[in-house]
C-alpha atoms as a PDB file:
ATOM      1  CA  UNK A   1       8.887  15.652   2.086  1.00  0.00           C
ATOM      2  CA  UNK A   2       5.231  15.095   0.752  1.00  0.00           C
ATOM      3  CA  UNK A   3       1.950  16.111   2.645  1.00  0.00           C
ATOM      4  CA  UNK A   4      -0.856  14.678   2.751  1.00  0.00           C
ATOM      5  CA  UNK A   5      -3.628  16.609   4.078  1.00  0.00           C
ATOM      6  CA  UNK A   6      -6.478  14.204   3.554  1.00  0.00           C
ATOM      7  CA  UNK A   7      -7.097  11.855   5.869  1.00  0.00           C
ATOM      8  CA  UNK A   8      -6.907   8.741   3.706  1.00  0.00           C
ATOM      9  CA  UNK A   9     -10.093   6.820   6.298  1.00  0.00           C
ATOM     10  CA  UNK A  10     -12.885   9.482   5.698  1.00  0.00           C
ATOM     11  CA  UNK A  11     -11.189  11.219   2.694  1.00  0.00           C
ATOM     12  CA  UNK A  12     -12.124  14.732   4.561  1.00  0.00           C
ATOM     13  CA  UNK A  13      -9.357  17.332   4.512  1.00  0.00           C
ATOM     14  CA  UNK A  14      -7.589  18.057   7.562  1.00  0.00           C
ATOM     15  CA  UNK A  15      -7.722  21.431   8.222  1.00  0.00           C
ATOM     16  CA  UNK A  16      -5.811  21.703  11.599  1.00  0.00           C
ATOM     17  CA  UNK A  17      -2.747  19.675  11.006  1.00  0.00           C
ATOM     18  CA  UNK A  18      -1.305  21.812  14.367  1.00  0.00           C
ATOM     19  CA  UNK A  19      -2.875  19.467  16.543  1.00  0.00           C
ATOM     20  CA  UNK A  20      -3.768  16.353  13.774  1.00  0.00           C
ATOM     21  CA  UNK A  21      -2.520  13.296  14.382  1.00  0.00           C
ATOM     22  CA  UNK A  22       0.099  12.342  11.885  1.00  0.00           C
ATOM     23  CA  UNK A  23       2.771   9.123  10.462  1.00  0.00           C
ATOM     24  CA  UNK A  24       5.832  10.209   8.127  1.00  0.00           C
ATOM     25  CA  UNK A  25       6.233   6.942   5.888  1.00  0.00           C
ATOM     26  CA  UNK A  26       9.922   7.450   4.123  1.00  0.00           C
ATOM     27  CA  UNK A  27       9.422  11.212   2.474  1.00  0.00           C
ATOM     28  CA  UNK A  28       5.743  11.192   2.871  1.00  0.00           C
ATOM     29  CA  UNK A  29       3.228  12.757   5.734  1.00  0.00           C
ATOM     30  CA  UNK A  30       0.049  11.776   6.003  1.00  0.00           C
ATOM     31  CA  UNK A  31      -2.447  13.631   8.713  1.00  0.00           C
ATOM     32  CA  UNK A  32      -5.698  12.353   9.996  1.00  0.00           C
ATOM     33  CA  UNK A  33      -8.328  13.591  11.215  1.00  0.00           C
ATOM     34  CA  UNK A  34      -8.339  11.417  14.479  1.00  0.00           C
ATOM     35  CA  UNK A  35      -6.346   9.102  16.826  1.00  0.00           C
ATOM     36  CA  UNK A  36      -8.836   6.441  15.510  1.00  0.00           C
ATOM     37  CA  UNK A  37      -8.867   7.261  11.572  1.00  0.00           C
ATOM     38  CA  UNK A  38      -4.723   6.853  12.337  1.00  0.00           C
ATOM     39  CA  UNK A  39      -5.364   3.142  13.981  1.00  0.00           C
ATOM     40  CA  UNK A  40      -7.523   1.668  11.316  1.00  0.00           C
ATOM     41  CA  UNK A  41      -4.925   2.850   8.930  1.00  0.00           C
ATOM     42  CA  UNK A  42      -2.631   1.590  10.537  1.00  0.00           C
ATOM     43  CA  UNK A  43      -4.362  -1.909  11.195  1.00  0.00           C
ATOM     44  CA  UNK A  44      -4.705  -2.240   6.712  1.00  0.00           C
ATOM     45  CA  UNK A  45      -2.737  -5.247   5.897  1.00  0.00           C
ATOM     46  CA  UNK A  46       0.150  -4.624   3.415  1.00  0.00           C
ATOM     47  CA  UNK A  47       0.776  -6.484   0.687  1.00  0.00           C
ATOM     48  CA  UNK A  48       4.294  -7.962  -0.293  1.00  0.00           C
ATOM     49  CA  UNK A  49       4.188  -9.407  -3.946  1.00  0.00           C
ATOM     50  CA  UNK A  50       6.646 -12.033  -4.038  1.00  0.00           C
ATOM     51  CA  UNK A  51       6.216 -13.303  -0.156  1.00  0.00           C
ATOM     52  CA  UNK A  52       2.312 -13.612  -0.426  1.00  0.00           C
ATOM     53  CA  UNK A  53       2.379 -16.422  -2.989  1.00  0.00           C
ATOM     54  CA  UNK A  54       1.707 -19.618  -1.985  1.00  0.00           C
ATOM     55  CA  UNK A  55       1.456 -20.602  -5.556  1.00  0.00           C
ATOM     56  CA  UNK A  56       3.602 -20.647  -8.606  1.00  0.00           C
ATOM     57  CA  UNK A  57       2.340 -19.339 -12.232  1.00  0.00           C
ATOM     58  CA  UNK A  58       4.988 -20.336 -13.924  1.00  0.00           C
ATOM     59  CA  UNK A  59       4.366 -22.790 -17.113  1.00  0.00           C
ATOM     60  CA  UNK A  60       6.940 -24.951 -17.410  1.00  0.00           C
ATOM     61  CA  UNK A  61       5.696 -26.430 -20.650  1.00  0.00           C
ATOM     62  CA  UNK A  62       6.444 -25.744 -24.321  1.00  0.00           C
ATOM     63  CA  UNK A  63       3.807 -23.312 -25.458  1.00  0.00           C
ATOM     64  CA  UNK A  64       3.690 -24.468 -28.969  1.00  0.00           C
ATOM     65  CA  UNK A  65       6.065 -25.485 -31.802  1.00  0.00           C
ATOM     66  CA  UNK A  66       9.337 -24.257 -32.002  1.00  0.00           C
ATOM     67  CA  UNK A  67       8.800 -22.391 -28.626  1.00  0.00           C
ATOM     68  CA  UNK A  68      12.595 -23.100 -27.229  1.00  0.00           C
ATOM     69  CA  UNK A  69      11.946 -20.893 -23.918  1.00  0.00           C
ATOM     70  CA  UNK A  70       9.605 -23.255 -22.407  1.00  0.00           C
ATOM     71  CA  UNK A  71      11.069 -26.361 -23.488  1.00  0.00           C
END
């Protein structure tokens, strides 16, 4: 498992991890140095590329001469 002993809010180490508030995401730990540094980590959105867009890039037209991929 990776620690983290920075609290990723205040970037301030945490330096009694004993008694720190903590969340183990997969293999990794990540302390804080309070209940409320946890929450408004907690509350950051996350994206998901590939569910977010509303809006396709894709270019469906020829790109130039001879370009057969786009056709």
């Amino acid at each position: 498992m990776i620690v983290e002993t920075t609290d990723p809010i205040t970037g301030h180490d945490v330096k009694d991890l004993e008694h720190a508030p903590y969340i183990i995401d997969g293999e990794l730990k990540i302390y804080f140095e309070s209940e409320d540094s946890k929450r408004q980590f907690l509350e950051i959105e996350v994206e998901h590329p590939g569910e977010d867009f509303e809006h396709s890039l894709d270019n469906p037209a020829p790109m130039g001469p001879g370009d057969s991929l786009h056709s």
